[in-house]
PDB file of N, CA and C in Angstrom:
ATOM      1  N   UNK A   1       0.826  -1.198   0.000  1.00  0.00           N
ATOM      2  CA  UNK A   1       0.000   0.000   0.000  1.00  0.00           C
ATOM      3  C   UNK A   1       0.869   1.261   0.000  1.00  0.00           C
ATOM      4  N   UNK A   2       1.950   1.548   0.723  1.00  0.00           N
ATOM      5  CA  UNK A   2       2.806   2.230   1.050  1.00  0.00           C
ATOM      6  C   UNK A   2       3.562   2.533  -0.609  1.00  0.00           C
ATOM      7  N   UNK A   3       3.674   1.498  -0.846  1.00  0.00           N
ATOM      8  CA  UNK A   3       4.454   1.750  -2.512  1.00  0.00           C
ATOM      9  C   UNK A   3       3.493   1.920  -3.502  1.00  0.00           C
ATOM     10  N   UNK A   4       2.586   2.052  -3.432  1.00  0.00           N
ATOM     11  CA  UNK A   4       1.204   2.568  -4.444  1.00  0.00           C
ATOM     12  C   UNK A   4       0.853   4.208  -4.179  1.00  0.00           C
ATOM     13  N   UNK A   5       1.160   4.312  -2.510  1.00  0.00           N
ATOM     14  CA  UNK A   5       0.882   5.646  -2.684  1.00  0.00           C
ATOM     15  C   UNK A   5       2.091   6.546  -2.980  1.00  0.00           C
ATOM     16  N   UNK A   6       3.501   6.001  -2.699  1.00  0.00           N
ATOM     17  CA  UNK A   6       4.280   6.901  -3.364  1.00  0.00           C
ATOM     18  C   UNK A   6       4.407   7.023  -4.333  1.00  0.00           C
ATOM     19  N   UNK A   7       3.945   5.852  -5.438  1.00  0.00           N
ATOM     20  CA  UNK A   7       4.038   5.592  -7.139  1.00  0.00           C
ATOM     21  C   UNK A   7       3.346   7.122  -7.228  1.00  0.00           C
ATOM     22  N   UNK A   8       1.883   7.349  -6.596  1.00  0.00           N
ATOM     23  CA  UNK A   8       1.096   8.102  -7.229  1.00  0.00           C
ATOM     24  C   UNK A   8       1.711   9.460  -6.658  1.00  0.00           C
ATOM     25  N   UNK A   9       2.445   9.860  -5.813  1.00  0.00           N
ATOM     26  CA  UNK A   9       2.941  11.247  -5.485  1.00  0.00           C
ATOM     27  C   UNK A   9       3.929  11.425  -6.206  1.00  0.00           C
ATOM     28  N   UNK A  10       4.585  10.147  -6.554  1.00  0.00           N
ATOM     29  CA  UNK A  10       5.230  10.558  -7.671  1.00  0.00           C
ATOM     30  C   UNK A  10       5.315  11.080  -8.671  1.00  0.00           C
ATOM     31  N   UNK A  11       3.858  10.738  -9.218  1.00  0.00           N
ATOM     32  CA  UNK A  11       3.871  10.575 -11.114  1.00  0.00           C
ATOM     33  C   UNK A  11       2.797  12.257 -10.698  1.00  0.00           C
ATOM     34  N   UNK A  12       2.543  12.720  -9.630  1.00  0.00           N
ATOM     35  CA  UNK A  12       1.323  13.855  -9.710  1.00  0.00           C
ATOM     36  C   UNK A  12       2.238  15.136  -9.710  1.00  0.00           C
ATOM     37  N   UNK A  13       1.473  15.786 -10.784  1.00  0.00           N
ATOM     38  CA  UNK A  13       2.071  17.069 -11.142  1.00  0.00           C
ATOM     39  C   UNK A  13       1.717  18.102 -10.285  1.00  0.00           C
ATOM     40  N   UNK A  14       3.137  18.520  -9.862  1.00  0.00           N
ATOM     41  CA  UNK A  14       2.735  19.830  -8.586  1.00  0.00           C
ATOM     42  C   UNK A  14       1.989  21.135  -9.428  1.00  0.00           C
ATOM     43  N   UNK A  15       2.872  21.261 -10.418  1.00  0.00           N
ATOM     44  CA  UNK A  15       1.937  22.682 -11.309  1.00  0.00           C
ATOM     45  C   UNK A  15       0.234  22.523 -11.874  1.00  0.00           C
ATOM     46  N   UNK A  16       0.453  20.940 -11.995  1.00  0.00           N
ATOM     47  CA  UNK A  16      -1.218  21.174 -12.567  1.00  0.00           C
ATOM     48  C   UNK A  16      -2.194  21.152 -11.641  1.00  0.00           C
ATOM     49  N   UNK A  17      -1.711  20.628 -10.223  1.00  0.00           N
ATOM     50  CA  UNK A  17      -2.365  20.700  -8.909  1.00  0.00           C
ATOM     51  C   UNK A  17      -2.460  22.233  -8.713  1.00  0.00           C
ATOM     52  N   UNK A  18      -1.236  23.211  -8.359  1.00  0.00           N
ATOM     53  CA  UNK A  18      -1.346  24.388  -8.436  1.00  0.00           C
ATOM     54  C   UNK A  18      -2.448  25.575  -9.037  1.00  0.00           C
ATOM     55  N   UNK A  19      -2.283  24.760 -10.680  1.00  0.00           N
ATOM     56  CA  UNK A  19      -3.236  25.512 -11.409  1.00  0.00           C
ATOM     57  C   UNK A  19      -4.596  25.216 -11.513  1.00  0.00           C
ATOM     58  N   UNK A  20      -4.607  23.957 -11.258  1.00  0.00           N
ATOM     59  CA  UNK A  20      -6.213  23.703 -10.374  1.00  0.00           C
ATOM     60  C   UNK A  20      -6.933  24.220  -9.562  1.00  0.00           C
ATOM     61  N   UNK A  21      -6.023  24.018  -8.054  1.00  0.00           N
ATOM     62  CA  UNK A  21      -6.368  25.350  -6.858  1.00  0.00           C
ATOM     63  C   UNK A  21      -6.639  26.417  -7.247  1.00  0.00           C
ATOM     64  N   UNK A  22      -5.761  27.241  -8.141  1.00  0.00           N
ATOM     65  CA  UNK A  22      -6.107  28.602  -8.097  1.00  0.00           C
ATOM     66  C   UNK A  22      -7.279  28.884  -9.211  1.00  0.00           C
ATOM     67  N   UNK A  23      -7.723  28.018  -9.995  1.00  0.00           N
ATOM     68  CA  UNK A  23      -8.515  28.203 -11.025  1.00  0.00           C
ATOM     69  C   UNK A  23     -10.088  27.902  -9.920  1.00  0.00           C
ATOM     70  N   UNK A  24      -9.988  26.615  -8.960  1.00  0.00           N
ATOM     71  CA  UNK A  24     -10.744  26.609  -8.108  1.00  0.00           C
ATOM     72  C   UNK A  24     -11.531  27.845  -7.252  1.00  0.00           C
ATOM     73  N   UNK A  25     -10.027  28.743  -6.642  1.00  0.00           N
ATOM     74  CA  UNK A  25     -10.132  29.390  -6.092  1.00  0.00           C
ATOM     75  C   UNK A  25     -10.878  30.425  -6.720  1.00  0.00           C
ATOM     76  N   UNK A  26     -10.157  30.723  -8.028  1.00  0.00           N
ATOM     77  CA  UNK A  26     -11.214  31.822  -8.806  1.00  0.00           C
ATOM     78  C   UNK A  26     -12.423  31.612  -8.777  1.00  0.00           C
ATOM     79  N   UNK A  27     -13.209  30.470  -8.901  1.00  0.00           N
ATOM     80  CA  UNK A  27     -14.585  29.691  -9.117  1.00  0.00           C
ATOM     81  C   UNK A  27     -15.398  30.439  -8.049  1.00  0.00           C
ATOM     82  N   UNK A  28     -14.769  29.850  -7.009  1.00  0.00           N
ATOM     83  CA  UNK A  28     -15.988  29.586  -5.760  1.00  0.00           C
ATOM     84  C   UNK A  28     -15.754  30.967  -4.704  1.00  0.00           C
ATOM     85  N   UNK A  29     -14.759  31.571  -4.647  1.00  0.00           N
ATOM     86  CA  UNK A  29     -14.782  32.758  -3.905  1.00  0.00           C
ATOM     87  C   UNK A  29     -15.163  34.358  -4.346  1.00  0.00           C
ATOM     88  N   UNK A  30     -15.837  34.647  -3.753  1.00  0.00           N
ATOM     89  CA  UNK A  30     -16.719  36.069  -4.060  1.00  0.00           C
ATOM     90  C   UNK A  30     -16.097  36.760  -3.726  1.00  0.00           C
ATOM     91  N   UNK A  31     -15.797  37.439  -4.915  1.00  0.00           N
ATOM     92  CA  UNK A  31     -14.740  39.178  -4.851  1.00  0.00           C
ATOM     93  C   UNK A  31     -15.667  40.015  -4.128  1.00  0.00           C
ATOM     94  N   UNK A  32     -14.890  40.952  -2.523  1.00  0.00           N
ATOM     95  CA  UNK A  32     -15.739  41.601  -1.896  1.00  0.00           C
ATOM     96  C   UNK A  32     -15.976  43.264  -2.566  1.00  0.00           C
ATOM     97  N   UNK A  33     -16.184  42.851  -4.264  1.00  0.00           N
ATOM     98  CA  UNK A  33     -15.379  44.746  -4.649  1.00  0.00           C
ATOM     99  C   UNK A  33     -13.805  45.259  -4.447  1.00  0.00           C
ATOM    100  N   UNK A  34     -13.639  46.123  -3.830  1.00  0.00           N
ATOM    101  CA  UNK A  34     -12.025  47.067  -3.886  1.00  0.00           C
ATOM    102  C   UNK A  34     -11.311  46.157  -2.978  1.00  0.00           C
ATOM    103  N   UNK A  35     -12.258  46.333  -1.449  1.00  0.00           N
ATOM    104  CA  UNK A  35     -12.020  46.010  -0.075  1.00  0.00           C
ATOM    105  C   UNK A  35     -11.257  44.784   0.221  1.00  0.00           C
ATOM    106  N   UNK A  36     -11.386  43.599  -0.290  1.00  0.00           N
ATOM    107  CA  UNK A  36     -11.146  42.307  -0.060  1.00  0.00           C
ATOM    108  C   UNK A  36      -9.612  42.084  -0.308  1.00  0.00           C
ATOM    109  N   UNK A  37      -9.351  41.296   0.787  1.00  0.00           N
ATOM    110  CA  UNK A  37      -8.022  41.144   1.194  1.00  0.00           C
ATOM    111  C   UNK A  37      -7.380  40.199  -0.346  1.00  0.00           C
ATOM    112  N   UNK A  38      -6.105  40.865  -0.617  1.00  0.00           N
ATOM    113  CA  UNK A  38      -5.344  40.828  -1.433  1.00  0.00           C
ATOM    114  C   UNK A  38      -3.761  40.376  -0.833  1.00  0.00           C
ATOM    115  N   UNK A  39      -3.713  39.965  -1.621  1.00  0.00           N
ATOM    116  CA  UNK A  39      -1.661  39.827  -1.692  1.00  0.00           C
ATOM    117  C   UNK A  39      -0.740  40.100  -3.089  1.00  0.00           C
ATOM    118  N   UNK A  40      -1.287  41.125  -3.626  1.00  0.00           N
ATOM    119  CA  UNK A  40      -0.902  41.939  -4.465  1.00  0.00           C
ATOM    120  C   UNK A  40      -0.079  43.093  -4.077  1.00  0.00           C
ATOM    121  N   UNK A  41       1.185  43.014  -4.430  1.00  0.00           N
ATOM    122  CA  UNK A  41       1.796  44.145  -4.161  1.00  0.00           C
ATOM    123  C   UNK A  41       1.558  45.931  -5.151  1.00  0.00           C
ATOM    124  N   UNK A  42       1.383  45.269  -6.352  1.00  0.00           N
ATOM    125  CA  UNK A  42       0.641  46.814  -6.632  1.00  0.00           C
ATOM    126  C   UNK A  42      -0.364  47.260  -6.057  1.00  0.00           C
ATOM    127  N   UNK A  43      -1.555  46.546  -5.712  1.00  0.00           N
ATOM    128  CA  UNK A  43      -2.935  47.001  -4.829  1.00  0.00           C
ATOM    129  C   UNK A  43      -2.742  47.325  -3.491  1.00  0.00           C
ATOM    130  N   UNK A  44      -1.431  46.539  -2.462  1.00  0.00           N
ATOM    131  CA  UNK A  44      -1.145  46.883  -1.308  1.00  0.00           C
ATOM    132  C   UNK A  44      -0.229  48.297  -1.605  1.00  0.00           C
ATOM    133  N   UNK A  45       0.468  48.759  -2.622  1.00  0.00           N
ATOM    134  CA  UNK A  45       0.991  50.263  -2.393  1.00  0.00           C
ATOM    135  C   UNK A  45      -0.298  51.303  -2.561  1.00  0.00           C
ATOM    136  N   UNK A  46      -0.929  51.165  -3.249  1.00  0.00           N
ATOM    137  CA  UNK A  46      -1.947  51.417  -3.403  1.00  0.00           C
ATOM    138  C   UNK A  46      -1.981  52.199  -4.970  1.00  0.00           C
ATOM    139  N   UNK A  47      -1.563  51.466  -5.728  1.00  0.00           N
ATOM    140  CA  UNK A  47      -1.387  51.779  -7.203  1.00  0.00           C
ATOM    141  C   UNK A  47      -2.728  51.626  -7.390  1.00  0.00           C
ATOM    142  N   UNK A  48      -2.819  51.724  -9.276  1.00  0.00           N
ATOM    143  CA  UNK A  48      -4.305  51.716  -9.455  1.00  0.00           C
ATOM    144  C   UNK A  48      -3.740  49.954 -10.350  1.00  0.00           C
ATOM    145  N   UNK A  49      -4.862  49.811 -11.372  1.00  0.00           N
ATOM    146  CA  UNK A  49      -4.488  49.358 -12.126  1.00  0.00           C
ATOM    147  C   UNK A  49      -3.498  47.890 -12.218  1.00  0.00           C
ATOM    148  N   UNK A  50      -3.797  46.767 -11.678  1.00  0.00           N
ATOM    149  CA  UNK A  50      -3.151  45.746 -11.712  1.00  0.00           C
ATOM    150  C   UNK A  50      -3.398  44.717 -12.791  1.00  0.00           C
ATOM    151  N   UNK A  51      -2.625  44.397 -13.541  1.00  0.00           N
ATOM    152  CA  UNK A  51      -2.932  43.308 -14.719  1.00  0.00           C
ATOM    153  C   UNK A  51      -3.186  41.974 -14.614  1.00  0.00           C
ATOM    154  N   UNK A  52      -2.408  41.656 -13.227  1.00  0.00           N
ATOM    155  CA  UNK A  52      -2.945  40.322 -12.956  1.00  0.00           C
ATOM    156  C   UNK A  52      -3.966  39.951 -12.015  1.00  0.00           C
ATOM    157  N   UNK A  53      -4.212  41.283 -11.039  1.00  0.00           N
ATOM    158  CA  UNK A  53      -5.476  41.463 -10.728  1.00  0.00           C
ATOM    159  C   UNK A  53      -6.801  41.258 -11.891  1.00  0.00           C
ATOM    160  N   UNK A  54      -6.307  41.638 -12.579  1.00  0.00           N
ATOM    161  CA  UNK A  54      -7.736  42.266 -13.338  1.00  0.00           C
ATOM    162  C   UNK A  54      -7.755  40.843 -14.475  1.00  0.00           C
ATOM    163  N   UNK A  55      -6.708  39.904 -14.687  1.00  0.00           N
ATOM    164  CA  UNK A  55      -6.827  38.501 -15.124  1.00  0.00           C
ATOM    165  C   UNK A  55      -7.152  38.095 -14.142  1.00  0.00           C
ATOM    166  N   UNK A  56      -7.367  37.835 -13.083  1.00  0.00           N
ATOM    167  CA  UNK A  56      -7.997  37.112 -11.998  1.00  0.00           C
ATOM    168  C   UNK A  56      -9.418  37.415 -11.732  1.00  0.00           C
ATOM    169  N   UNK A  57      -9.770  38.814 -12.162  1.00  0.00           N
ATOM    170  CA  UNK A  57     -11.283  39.241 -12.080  1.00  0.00           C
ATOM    171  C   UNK A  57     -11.893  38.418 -13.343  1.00  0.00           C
ATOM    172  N   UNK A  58     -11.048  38.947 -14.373  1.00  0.00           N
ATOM    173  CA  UNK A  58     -11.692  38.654 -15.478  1.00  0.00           C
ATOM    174  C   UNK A  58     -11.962  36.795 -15.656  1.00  0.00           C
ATOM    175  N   UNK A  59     -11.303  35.882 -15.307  1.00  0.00           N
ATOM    176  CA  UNK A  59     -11.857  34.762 -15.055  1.00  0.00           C
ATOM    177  C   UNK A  59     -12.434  34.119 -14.081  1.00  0.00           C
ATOM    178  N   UNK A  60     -12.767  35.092 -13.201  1.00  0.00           N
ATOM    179  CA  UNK A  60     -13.557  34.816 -12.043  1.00  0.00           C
ATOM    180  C   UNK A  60     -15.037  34.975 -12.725  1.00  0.00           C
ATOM    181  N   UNK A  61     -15.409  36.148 -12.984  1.00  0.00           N
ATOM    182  CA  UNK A  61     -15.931  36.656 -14.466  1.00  0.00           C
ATOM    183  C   UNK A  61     -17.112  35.298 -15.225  1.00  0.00           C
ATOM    184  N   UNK A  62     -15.955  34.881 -15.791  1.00  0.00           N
ATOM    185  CA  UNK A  62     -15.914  34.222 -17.255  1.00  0.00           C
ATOM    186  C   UNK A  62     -16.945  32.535 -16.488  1.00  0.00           C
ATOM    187  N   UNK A  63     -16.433  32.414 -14.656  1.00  0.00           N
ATOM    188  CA  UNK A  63     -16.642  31.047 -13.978  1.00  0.00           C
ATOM    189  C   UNK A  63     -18.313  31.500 -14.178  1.00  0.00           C
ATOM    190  N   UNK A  64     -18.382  32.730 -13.653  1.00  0.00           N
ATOM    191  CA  UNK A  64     -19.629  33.201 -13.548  1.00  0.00           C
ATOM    192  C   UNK A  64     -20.512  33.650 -14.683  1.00  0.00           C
ATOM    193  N   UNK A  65     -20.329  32.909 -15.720  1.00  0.00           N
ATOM    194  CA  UNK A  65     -20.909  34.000 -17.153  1.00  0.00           C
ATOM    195  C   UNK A  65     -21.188  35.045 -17.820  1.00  0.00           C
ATOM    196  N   UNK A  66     -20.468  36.133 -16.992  1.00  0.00           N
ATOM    197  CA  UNK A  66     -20.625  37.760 -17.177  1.00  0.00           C
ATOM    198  C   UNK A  66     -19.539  37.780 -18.128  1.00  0.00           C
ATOM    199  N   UNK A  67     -19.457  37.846 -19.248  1.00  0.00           N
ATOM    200  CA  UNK A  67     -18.767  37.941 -20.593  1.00  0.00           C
ATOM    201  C   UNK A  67     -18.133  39.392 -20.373  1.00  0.00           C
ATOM    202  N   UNK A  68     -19.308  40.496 -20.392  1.00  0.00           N
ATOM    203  CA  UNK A  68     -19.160  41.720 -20.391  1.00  0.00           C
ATOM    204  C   UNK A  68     -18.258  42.434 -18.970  1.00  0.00           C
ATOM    205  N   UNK A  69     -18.467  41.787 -17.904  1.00  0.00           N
ATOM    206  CA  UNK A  69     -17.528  42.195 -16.991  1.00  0.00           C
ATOM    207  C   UNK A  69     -16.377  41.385 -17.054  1.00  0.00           C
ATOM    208  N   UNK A  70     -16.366  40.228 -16.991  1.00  0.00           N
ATOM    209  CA  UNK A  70     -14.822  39.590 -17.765  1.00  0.00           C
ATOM    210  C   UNK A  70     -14.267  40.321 -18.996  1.00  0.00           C
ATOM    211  N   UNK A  71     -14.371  40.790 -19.630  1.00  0.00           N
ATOM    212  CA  UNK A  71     -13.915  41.446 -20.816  1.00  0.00           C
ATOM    213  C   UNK A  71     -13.635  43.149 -20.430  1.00  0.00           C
ATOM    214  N   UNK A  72     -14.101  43.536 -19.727  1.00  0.00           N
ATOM    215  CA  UNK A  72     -14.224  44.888 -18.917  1.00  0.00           C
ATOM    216  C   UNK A  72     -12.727  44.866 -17.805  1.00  0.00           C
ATOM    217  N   UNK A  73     -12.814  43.548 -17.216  1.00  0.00           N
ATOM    218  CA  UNK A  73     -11.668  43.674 -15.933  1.00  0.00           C
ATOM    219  C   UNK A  73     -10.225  43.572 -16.851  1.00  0.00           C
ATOM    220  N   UNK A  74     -10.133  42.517 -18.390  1.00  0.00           N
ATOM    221  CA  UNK A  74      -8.863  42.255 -19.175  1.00  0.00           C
ATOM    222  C   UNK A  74      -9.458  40.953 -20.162  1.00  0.00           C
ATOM    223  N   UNK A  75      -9.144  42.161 -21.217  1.00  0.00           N
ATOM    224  CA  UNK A  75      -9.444  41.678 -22.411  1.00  0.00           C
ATOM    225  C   UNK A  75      -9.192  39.845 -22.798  1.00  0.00           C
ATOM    226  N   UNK A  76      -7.666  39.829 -22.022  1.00  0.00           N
ATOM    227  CA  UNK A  76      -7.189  38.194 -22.308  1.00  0.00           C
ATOM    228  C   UNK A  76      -7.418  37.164 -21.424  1.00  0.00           C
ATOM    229  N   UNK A  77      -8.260  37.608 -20.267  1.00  0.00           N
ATOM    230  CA  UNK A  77      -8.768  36.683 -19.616  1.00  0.00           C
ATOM    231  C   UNK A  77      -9.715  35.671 -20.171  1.00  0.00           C
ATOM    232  N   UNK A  78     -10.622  36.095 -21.575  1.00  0.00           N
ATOM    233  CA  UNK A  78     -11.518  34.931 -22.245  1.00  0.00           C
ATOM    234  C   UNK A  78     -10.182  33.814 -22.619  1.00  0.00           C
ATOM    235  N   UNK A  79      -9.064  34.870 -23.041  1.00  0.00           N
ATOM    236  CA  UNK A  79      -8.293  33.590 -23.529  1.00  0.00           C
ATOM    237  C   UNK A  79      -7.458  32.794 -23.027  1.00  0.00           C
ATOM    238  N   UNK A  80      -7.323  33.758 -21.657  1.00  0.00           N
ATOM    239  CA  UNK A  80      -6.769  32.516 -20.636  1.00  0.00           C
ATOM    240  C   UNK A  80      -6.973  31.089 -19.721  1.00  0.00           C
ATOM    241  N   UNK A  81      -8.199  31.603 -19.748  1.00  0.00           N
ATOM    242  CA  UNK A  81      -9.085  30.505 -19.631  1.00  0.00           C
ATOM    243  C   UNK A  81      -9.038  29.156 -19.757  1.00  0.00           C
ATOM    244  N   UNK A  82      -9.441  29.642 -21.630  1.00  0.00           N
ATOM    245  CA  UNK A  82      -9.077  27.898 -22.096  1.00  0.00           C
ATOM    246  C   UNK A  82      -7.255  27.468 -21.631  1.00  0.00           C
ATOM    247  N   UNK A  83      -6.780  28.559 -22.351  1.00  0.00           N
ATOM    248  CA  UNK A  83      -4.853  28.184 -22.088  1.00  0.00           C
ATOM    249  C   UNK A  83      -4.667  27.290 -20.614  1.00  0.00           C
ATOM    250  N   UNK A  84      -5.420  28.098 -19.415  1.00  0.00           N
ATOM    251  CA  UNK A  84      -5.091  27.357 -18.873  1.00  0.00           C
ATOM    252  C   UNK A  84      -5.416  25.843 -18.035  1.00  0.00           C
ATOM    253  N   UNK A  85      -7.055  25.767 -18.830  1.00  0.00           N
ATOM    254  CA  UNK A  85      -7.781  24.580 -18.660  1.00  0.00           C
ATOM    255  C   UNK A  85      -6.660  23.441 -19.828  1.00  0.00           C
ATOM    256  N   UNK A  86      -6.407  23.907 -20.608  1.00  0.00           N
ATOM    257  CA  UNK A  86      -5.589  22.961 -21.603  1.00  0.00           C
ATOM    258  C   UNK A  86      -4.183  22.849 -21.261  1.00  0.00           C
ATOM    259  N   UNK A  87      -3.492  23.650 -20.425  1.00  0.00           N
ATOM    260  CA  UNK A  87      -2.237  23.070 -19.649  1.00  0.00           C
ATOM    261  C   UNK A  87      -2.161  22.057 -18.014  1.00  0.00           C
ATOM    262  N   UNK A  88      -3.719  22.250 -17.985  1.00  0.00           N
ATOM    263  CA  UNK A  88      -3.926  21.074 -16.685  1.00  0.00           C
ATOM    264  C   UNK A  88      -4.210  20.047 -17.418  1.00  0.00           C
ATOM    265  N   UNK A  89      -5.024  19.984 -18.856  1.00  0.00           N
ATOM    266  CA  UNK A  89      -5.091  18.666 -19.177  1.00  0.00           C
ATOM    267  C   UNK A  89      -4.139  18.010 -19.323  1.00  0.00           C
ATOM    268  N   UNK A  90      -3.116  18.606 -20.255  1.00  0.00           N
ATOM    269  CA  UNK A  90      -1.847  18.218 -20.947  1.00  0.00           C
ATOM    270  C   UNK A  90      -0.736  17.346 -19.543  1.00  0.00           C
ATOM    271  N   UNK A  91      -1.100  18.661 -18.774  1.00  0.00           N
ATOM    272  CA  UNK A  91      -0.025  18.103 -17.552  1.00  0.00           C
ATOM    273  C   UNK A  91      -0.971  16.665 -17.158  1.00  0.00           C
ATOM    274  N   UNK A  92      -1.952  16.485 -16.492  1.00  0.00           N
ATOM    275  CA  UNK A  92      -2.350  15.283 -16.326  1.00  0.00           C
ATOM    276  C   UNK A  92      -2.278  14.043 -16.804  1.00  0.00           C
ATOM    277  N   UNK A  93      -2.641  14.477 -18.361  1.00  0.00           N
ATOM    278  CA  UNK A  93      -1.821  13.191 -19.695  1.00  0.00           C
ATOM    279  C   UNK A  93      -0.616  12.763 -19.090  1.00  0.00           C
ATOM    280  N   UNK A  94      -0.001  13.863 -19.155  1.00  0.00           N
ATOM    281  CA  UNK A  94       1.405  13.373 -18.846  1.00  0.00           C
ATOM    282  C   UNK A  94       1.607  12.421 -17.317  1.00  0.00           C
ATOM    283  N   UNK A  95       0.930  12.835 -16.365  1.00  0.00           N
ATOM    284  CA  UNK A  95       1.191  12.152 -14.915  1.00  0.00           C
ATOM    285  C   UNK A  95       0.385  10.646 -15.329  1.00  0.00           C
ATOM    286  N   UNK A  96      -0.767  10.726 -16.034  1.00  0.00           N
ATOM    287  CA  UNK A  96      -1.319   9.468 -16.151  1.00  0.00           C
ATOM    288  C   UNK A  96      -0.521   8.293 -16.842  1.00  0.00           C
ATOM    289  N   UNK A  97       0.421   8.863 -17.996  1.00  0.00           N
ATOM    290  CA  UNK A  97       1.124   8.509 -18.574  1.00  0.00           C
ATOM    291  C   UNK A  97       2.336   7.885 -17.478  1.00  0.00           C
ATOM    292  N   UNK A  98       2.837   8.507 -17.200  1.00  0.00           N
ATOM    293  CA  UNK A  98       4.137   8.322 -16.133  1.00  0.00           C
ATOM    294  C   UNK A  98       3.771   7.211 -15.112  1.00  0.00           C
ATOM    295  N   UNK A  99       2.383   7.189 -14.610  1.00  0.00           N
ATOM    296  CA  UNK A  99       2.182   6.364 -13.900  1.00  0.00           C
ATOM    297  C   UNK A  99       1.509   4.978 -14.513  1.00  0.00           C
ATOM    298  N   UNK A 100       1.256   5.196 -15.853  1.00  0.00           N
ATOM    299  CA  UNK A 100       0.965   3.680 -16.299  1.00  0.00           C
ATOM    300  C   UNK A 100       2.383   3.008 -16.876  1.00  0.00           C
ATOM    301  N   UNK A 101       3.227   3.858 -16.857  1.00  0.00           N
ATOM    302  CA  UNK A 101       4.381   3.236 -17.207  1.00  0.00           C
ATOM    303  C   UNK A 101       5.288   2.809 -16.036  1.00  0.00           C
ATOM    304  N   UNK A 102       5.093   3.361 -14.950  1.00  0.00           N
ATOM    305  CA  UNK A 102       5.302   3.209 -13.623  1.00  0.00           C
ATOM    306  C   UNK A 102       4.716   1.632 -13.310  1.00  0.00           C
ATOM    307  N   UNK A 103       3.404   1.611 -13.169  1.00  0.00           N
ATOM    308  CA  UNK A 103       2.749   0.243 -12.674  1.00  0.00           C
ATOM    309  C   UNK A 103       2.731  -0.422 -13.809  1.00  0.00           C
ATOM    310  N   UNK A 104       2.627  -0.373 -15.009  1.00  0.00           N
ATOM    311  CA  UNK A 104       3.479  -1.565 -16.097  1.00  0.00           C
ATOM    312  C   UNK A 104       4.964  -1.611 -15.542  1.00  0.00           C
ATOM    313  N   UNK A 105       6.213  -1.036 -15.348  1.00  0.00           N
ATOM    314  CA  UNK A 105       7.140  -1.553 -15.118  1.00  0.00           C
ATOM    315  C   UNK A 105       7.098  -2.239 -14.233  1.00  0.00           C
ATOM    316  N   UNK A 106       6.581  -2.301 -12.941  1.00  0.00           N
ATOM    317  CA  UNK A 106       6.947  -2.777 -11.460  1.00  0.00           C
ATOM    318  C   UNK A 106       5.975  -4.266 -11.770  1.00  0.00           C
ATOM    319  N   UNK A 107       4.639  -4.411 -12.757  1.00  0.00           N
ATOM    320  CA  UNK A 107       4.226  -5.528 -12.760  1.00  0.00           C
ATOM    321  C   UNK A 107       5.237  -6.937 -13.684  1.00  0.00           C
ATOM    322  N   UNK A 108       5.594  -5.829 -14.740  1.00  0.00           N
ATOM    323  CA  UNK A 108       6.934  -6.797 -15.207  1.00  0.00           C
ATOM    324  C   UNK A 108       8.046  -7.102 -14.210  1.00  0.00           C
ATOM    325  N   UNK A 109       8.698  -6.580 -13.272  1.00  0.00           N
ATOM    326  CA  UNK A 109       9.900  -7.125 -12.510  1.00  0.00           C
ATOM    327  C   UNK A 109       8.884  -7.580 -11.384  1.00  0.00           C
ATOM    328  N   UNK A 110       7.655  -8.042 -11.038  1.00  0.00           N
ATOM    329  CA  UNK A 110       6.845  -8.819  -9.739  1.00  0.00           C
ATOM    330  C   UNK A 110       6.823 -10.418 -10.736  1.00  0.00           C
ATOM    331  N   UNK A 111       6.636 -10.181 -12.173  1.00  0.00           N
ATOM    332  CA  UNK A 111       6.212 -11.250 -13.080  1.00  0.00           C
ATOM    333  C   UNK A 111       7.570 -12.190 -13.046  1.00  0.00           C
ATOM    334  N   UNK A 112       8.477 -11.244 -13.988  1.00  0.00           N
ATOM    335  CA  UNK A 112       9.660 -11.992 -14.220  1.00  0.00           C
ATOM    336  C   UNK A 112      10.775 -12.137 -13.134  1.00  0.00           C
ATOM    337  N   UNK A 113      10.492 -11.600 -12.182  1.00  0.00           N
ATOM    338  CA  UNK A 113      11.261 -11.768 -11.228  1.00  0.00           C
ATOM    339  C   UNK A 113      12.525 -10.612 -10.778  1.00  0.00           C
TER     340      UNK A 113
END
């Protein structure tokens, strides 16, 4: 059991986990407006205008179907979107991959000895 679960921490991609969470995070948490706690260093000096703020609105946006305010917060947030739903797939291929080649190898050296 012990060697099944490290096979699988093995073969699991830390970035596509990453980009999961935060795509998650965009989903389900409600922007409080201006007010809401940030860890943005342009918004904490109190600049205006943040770009990756405003990609983070804008696919928060896009979770929620407001086209027009996603497109309002940054234009390339429609297109980040997919980019980055299609670099979690890709990465996953790849871990699924790694790990069927993983448990095909280890069943050949249990077989042949």
């Amino acid at each position: 059991m012990k060697k099944k679960i490290y096979i699988i921490l093995k073969c699991v991609n830390l970035e596509a986990v990453i980009w999961t969470a935060g795509l998650l995070c965009l989903a389900l948490v409600q922007f409080g407006g201006e007010n809401h706690f940030t860890v943005c260093p342009i918004k904490n000096l109190g600049l205006g205008f943040c770009p990756g703020c405003g990609l983070g609105y804008s696919i928060h946006y896009l979770f929620h179907l407001d086209i027009k305010s996603s497109f309002a917060a940054h234009p390339l947030g429609i297109i980040a979107l997919p980019l980055l739903v299609h670099r979690i797939y890709v990465l996953t291929k790849m871990s699924m991959t790694r790990y069927k080649s993983i448990v095909t190898q280890n069943q050949k050296e249990l077989f042949y000895g």
